[in-house]
C-alpha atoms as a PDB file:
ATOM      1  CA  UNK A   1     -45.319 267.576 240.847  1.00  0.00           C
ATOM      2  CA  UNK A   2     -43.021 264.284 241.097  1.00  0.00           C
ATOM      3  CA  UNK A   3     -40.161 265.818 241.328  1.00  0.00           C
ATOM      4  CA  UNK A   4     -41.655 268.444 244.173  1.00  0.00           C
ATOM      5  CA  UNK A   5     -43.120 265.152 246.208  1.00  0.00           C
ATOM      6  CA  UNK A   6     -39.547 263.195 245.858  1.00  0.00           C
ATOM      7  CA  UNK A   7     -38.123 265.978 247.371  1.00  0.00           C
ATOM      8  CA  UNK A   8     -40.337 266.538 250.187  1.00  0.00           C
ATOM      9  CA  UNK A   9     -40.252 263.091 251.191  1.00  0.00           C
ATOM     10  CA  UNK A  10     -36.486 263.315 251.419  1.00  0.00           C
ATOM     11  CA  UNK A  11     -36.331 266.224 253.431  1.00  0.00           C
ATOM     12  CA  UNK A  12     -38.842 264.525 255.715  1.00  0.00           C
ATOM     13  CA  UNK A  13     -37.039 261.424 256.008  1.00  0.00           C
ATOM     14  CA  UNK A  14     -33.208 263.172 256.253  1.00  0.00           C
ATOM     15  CA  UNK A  15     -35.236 265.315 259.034  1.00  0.00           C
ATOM     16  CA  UNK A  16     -36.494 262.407 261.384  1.00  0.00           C
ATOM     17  CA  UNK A  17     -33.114 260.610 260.525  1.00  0.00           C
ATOM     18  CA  UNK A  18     -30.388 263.331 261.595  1.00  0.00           C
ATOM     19  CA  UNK A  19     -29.472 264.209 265.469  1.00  0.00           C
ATOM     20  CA  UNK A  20     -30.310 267.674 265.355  1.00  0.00           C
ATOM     21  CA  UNK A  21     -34.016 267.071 263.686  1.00  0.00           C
ATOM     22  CA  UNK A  22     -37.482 266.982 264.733  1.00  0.00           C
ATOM     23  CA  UNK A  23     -37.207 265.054 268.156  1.00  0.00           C
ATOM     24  CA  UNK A  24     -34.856 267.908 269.201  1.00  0.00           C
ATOM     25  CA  UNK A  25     -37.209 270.767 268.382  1.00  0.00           C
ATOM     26  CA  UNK A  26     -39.824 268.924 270.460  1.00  0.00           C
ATOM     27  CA  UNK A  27     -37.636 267.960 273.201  1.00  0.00           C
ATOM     28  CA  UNK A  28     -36.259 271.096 273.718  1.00  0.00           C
ATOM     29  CA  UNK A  29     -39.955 272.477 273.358  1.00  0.00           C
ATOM     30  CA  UNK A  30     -41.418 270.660 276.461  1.00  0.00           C
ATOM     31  CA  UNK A  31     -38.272 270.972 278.342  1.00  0.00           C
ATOM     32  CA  UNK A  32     -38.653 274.815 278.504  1.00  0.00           C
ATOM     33  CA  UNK A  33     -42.706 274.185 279.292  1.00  0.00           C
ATOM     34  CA  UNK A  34     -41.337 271.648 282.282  1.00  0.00           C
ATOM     35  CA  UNK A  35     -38.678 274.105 283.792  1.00  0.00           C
ATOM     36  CA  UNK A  36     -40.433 277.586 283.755  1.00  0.00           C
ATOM     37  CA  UNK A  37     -42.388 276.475 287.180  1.00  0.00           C
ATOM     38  CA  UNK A  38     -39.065 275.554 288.612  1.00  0.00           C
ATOM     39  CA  UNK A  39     -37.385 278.991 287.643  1.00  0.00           C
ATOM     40  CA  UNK A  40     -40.778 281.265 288.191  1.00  0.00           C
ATOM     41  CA  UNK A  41     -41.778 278.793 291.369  1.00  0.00           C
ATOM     42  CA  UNK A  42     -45.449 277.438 292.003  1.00  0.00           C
ATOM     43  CA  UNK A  43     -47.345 280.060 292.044  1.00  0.00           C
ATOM     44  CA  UNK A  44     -50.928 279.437 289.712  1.00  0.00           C
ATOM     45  CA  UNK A  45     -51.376 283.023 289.179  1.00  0.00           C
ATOM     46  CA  UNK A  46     -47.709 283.968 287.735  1.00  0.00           C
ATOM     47  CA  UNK A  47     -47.479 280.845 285.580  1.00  0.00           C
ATOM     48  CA  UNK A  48     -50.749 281.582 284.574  1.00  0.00           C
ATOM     49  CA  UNK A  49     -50.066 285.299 283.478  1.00  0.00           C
ATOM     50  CA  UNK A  50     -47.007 284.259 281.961  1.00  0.00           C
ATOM     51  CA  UNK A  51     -48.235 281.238 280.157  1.00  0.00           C
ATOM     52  CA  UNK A  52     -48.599 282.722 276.912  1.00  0.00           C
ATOM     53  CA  UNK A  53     -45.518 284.202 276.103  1.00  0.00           C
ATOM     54  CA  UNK A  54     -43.745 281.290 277.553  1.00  0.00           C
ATOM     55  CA  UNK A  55     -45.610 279.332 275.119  1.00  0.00           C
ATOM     56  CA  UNK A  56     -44.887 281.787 272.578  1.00  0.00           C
ATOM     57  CA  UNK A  57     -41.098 281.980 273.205  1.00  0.00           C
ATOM     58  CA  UNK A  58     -40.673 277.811 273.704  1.00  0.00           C
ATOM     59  CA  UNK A  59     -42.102 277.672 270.155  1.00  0.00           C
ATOM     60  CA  UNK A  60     -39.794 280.194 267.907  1.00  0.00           C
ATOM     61  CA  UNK A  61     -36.836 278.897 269.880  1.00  0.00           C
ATOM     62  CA  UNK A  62     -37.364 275.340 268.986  1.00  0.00           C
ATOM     63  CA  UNK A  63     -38.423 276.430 265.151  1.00  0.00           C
ATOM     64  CA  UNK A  64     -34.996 277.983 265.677  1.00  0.00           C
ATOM     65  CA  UNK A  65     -33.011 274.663 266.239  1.00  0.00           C
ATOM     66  CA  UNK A  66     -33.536 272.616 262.797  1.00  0.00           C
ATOM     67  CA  UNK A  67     -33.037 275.772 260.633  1.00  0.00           C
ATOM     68  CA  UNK A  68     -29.343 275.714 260.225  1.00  0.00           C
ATOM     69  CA  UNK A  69     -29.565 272.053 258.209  1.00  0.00           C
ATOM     70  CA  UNK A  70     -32.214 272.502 255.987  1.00  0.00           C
ATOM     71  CA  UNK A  71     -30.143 274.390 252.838  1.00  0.00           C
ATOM     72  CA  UNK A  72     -26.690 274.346 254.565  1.00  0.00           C
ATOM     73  CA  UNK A  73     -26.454 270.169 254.120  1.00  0.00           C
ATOM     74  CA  UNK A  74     -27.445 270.023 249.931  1.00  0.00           C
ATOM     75  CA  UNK A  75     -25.140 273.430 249.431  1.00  0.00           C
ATOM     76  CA  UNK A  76     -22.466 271.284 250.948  1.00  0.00           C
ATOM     77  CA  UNK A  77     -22.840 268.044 249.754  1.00  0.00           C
ATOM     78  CA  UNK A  78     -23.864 269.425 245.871  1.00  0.00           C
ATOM     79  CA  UNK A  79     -27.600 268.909 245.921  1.00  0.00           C
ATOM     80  CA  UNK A  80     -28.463 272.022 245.442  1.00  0.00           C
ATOM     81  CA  UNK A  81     -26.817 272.654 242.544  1.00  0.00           C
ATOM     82  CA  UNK A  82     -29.060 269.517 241.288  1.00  0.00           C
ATOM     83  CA  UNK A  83     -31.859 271.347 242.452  1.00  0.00           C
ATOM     84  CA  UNK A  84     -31.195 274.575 240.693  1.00  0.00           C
ATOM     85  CA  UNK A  85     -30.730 272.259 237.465  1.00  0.00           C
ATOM     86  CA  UNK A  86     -33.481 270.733 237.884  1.00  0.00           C
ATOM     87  CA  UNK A  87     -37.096 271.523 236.289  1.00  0.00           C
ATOM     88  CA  UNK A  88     -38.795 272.324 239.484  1.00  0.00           C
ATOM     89  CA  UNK A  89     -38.387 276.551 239.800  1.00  0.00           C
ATOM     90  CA  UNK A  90     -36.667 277.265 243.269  1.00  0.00           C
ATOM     91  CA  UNK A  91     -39.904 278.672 244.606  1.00  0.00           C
ATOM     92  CA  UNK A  92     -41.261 275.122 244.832  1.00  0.00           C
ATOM     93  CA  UNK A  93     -37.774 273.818 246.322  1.00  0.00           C
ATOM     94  CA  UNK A  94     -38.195 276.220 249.005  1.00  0.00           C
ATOM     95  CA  UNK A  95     -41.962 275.111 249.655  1.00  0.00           C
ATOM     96  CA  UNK A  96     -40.905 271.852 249.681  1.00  0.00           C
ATOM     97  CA  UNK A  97     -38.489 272.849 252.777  1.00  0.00           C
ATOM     98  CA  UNK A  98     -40.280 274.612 254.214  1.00  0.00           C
ATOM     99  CA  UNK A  99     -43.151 272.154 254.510  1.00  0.00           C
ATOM    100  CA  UNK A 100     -41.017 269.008 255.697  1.00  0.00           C
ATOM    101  CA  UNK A 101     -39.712 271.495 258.359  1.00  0.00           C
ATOM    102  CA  UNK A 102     -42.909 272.330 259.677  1.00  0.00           C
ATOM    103  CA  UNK A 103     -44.556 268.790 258.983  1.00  0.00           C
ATOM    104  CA  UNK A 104     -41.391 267.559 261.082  1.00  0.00           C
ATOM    105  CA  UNK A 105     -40.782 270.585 263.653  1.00  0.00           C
ATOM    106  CA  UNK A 106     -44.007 272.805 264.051  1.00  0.00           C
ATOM    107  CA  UNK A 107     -47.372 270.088 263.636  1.00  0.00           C
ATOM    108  CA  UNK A 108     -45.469 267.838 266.084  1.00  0.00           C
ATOM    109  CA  UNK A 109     -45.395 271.500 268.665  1.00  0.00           C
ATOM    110  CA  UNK A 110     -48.832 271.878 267.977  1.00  0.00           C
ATOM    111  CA  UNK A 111     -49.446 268.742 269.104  1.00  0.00           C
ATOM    112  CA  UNK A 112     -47.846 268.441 272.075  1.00  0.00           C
ATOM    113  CA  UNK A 113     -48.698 271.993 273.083  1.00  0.00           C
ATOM    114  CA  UNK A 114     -52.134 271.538 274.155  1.00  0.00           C
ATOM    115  CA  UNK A 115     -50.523 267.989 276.334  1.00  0.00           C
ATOM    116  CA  UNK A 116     -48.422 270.112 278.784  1.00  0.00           C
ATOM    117  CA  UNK A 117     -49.717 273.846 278.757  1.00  0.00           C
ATOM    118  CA  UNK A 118     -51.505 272.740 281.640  1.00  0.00           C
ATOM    119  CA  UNK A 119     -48.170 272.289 283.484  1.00  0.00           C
ATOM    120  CA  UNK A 120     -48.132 276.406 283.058  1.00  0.00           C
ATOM    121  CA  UNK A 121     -51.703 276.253 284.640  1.00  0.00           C
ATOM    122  CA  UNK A 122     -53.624 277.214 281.441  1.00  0.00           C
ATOM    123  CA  UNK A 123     -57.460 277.087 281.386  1.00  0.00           C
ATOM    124  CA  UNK A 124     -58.843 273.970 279.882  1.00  0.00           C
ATOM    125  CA  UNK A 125     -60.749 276.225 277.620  1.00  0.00           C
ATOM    126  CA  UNK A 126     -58.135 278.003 276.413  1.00  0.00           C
ATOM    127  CA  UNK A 127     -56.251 274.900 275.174  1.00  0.00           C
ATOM    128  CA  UNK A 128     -57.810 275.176 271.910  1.00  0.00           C
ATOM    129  CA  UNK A 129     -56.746 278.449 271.347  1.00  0.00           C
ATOM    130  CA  UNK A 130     -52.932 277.522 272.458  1.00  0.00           C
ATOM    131  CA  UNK A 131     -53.236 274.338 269.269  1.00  0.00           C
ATOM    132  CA  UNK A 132     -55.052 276.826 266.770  1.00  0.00           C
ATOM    133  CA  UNK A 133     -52.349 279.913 267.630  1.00  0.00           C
ATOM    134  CA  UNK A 134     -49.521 277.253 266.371  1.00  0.00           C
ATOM    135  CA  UNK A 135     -51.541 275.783 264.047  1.00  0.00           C
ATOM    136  CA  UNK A 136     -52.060 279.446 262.554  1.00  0.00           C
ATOM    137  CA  UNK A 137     -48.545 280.425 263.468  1.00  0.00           C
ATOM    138  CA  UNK A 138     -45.655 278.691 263.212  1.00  0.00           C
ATOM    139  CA  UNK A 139     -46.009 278.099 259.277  1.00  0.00           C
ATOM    140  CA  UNK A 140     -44.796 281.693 259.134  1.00  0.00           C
ATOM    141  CA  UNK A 141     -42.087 281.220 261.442  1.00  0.00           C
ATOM    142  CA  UNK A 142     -41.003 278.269 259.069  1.00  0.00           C
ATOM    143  CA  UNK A 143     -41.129 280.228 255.771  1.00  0.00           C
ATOM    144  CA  UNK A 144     -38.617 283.203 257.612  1.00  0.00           C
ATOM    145  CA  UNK A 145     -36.745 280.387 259.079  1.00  0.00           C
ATOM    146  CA  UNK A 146     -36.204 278.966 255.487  1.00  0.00           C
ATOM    147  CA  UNK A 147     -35.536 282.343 253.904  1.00  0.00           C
ATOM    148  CA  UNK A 148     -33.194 283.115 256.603  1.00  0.00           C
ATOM    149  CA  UNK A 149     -31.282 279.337 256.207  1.00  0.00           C
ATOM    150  CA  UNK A 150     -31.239 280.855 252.302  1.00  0.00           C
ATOM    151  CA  UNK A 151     -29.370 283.576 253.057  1.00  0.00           C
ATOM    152  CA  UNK A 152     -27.182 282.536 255.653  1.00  0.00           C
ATOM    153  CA  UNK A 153     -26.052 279.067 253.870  1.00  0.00           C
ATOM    154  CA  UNK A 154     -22.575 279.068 253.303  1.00  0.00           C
ATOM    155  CA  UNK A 155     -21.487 281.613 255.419  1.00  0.00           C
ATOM    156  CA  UNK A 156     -19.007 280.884 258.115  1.00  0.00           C
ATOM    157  CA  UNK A 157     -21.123 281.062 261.569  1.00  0.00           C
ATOM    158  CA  UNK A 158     -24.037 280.997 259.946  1.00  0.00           C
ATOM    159  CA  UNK A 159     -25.856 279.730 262.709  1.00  0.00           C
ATOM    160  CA  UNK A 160     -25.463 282.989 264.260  1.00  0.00           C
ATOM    161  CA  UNK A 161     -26.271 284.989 261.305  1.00  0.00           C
ATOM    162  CA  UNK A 162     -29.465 282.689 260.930  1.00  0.00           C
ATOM    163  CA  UNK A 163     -30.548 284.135 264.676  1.00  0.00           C
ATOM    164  CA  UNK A 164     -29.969 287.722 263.797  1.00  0.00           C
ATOM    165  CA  UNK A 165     -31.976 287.545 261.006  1.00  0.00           C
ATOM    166  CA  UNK A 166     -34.894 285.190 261.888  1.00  0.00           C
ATOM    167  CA  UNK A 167     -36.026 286.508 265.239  1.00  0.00           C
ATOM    168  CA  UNK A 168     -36.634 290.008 265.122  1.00  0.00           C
ATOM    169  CA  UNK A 169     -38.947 288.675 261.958  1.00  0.00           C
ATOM    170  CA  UNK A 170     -40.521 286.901 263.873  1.00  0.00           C
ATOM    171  CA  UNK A 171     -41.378 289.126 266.715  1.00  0.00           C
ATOM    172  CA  UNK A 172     -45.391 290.018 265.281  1.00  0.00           C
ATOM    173  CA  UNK A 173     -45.673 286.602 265.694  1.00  0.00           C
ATOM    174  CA  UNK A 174     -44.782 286.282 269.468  1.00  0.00           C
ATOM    175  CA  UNK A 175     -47.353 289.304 269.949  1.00  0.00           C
ATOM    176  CA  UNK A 176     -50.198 287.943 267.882  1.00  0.00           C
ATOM    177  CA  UNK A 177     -49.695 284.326 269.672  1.00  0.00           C
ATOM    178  CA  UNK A 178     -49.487 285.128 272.850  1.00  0.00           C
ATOM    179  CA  UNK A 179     -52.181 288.241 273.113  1.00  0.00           C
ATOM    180  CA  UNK A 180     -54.137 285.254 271.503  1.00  0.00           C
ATOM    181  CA  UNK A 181     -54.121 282.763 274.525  1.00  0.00           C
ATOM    182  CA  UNK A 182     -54.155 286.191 276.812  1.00  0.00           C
ATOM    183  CA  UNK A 183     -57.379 286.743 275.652  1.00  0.00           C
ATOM    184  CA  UNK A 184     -58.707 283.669 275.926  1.00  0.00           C
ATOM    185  CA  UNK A 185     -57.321 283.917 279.477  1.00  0.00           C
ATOM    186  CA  UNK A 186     -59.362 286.946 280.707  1.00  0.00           C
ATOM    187  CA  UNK A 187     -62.666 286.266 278.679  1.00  0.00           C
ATOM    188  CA  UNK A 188     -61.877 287.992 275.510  1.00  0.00           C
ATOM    189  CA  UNK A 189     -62.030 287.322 271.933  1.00  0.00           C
ATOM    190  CA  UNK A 190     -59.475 285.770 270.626  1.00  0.00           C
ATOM    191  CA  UNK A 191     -60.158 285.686 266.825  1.00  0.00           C
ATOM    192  CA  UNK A 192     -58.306 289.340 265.951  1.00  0.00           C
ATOM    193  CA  UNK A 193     -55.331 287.750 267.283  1.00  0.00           C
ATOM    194  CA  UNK A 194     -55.678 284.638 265.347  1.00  0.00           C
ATOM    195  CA  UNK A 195     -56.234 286.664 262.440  1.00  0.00           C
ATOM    196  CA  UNK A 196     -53.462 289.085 262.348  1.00  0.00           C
ATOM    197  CA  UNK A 197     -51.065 285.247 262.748  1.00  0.00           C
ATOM    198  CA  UNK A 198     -52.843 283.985 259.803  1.00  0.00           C
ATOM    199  CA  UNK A 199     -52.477 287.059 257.892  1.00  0.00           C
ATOM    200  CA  UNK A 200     -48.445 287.097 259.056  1.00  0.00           C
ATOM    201  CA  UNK A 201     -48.319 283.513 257.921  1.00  0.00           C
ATOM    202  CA  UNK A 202     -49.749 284.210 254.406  1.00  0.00           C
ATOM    203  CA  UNK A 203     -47.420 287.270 254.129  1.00  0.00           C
ATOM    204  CA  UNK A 204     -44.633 285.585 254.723  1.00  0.00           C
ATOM    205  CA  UNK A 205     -44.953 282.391 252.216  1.00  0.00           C
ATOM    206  CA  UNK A 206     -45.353 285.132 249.981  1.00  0.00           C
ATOM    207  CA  UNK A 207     -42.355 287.218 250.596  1.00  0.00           C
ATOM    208  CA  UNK A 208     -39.792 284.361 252.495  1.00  0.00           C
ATOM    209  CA  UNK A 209     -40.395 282.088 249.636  1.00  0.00           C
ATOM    210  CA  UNK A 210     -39.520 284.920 246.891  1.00  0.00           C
ATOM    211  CA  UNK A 211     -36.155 286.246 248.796  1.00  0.00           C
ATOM    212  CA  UNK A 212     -35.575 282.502 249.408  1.00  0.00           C
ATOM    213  CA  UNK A 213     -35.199 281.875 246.117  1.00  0.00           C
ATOM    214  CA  UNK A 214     -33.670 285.025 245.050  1.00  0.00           C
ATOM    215  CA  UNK A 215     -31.043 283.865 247.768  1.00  0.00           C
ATOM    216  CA  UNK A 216     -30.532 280.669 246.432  1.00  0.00           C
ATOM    217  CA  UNK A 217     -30.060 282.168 243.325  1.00  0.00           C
ATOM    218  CA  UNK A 218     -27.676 284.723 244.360  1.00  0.00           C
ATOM    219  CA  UNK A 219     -25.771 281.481 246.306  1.00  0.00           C
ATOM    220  CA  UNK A 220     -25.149 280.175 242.709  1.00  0.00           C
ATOM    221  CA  UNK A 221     -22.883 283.122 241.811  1.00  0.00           C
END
């Protein structure tokens, strides 16, 4: 348990420390939020409509950014052959990673999500459902994100590779999200939605943390 804390600390602090880390993924979050009026124009009623999936699509792209450096840095620089020495199983490494990314990348868009979805002319009440759609959400698109980073580590362009992989993954995602804050939107019930992103979350630390590992594993030969 130590060894599992030191290391999610570290990843934490290299996180909020490097140029391409957390304060990118947010950045680049609201930016997208801040521009869509300028490239859909003023109207209420389209930003309104199209609110969700813009929401939706700002989120998985800026989960995207930070991907690429959380294995590729300790394959390069020899940590992770520490790590695979180590006593902690590579299941737990990849926890660890994957939690600093989201405690670093997807609380800080949950946050700030609810702060300027009214520039997209979202109803007040269905802020909560925009926080709690993240909240539910974008744990899964960490644990793919990781298991993707997994497999494309060491492989020249792997930035690209990391893409191919990771997004059509987490497509079911984008659906549940967005039909989420839809429904909110037109006076529906929005807890099937929220459901079905919890359930895609829990699916995925199961299965992204395995095929991490087995990646990381595979990496070694």
């Amino acid at each position: 348990m130590r060894a599992f804390t030191a290391l999610l600390l570290r990843d934490i602090v290299l996180s909020l420390r490097s140029g391409g880390g957390a304060w990118l993924g947010a950045g680049f979050f609201v930016l997208i939020i801040a521009l869509a009026p300028l490239g859909l124009g003023p109207e209420p009623a389209l930003l309104k409509s199209a609110a969700p999936g813009l929401i939706w699509i700002a989120a998985l792209l800026a989960t995207l950014l930070g991907l690429e450096r959380v294995i590729e840095p300790d394959l390069q620089d020899g940590t992770l052959d520490l790590l695979r020495m180590s006593a902690l199983p590579l299941e737990f490494v990849v926890l660890a990673k994957v939690l600093a990314h989201w405690l670093t990348n997807g609380l800080v868009i949950c946050v700030l999500a609810p702060l300027v979805s009214p520039m997209l002319f979202v109803d007040a009440k269905a802020l909560w459902v925009v926080a709690a759609s993240l909240l539910l959400g974008t744990p899964g698109l960490s644990f793919i994100g990781t298991a993707g980073a997994a497999v494309s580590a060491g492989v020249r362009r792997g930035g690209v590779l990391l893409a191919l992989i990771v997004l059509p993954l987490n497509i079911p995602a984008l659906i549940f999200g967005a039909g989420a804050i839809n429904a909110v939107q037109h006076g529906s019930d929005p807890r099937q939605a929220l459901l079905l992103l919890a359930a895609f979350s829990l699916i995925a630390a199961v299965v992204a943390s395995l095929a991490a590992a087995a990646a990381l594993r595979l990496n070694e030969d």
